[in-house]
Protein backbone atom coordinates (compact mmCIF):
# COMPACT_ATOMS: atom_id res chain seq x y z
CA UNK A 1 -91.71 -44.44 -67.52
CA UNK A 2 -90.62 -41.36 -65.16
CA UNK A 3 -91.00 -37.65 -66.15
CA UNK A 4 -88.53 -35.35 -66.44
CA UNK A 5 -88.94 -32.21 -65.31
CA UNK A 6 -87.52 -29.15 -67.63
CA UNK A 7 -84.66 -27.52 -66.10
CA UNK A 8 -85.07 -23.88 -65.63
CA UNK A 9 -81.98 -21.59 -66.79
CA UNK A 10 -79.79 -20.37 -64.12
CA UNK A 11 -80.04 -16.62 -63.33
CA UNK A 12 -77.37 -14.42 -61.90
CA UNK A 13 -78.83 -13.44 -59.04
CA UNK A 14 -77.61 -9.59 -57.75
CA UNK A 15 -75.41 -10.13 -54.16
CA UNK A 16 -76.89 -7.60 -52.07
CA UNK A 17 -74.17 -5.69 -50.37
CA UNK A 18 -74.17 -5.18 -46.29
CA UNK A 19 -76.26 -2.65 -44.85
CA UNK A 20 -73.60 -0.83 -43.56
CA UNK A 21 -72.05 0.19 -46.69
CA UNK A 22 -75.57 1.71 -47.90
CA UNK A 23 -75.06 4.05 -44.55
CA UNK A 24 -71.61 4.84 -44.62
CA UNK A 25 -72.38 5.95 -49.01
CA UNK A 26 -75.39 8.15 -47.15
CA UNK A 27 -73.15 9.53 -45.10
CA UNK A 28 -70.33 10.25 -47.67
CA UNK A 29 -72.69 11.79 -49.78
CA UNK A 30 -74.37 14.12 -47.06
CA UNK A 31 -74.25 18.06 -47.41
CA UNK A 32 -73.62 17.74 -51.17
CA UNK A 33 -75.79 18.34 -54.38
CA UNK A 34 -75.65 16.77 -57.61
CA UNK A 35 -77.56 16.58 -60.67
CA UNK A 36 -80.75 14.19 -60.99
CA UNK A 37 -82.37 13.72 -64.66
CA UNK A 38 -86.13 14.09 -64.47
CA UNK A 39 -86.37 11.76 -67.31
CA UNK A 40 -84.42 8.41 -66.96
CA UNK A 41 -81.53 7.92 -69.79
CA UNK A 42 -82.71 11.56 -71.43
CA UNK A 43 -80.63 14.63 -71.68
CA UNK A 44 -78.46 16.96 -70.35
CA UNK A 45 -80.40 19.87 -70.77
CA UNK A 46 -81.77 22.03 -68.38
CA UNK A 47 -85.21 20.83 -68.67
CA UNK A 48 -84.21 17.57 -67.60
CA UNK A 49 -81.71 18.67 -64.66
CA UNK A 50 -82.35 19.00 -61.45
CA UNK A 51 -79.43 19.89 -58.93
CA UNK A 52 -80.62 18.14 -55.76
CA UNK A 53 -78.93 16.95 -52.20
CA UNK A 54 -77.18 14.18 -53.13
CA UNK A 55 -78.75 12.54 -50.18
CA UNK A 56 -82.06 12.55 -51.19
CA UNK A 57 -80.94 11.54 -55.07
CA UNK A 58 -79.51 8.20 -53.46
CA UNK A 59 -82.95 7.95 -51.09
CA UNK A 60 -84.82 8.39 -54.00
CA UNK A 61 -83.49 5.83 -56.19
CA UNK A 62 -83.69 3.04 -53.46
CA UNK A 63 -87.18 4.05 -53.01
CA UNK A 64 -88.11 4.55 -56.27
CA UNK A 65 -85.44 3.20 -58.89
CA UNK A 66 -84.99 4.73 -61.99
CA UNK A 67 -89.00 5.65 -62.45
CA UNK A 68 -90.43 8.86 -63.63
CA UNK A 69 -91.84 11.61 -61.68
CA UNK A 70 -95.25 10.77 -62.90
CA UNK A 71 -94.36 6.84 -62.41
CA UNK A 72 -93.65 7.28 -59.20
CA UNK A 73 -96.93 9.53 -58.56
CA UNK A 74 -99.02 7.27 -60.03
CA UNK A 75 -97.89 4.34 -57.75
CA UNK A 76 -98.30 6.63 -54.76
CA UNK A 77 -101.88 7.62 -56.16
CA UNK A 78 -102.39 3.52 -56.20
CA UNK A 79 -100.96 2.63 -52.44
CA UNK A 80 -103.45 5.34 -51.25
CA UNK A 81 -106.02 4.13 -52.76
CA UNK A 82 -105.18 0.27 -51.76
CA UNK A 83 -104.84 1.44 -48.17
CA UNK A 84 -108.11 3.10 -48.43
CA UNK A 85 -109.49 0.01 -49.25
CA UNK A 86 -108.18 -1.74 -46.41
CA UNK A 87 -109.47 0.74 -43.26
């Protein structure tokens, strides 16, 4: 008798687009500002707004997705301490 083995489901998988379109959107969006929320999917109001280079808004979501500002201090909290661990 052979085994089967269970077929997993088929994921989309995201198509990564060429590097050079991530540059040329960098440069398009260079020497402007826009608004970043400080909390992810909260609201409009100026506790949650910060007007920021648009630049560094796109830099900071490749780097750091749609995390918190405390998320994404306690992660670099955690690589220093890893790579404290390593020396």
């Amino acid at each position: 008798m052979t085994k089967h083995r269970k077929r997993r489901k088929k994921t989309k998988s995201r198509k990564l687009k060429p590097l050079d379109y991530y540059i040329k959107h960098e440069l398009d969006v260079a020497g402007f500002t826009n608004k970043h929320h400080l909390t992810p999917g909260g609201d409009n109001g100026r506790g949650n707004i910060l007007i920021m280079d648009a630049l560094r808004h796109v830099l900071w979501h490749k780097l750091f997705g749609n995390k918190t500002l405390e998320q994404v201090i306690a992660l670099l909290q955690r690589m220093k301490r890893m790579k404290g661990r390593a020396l």
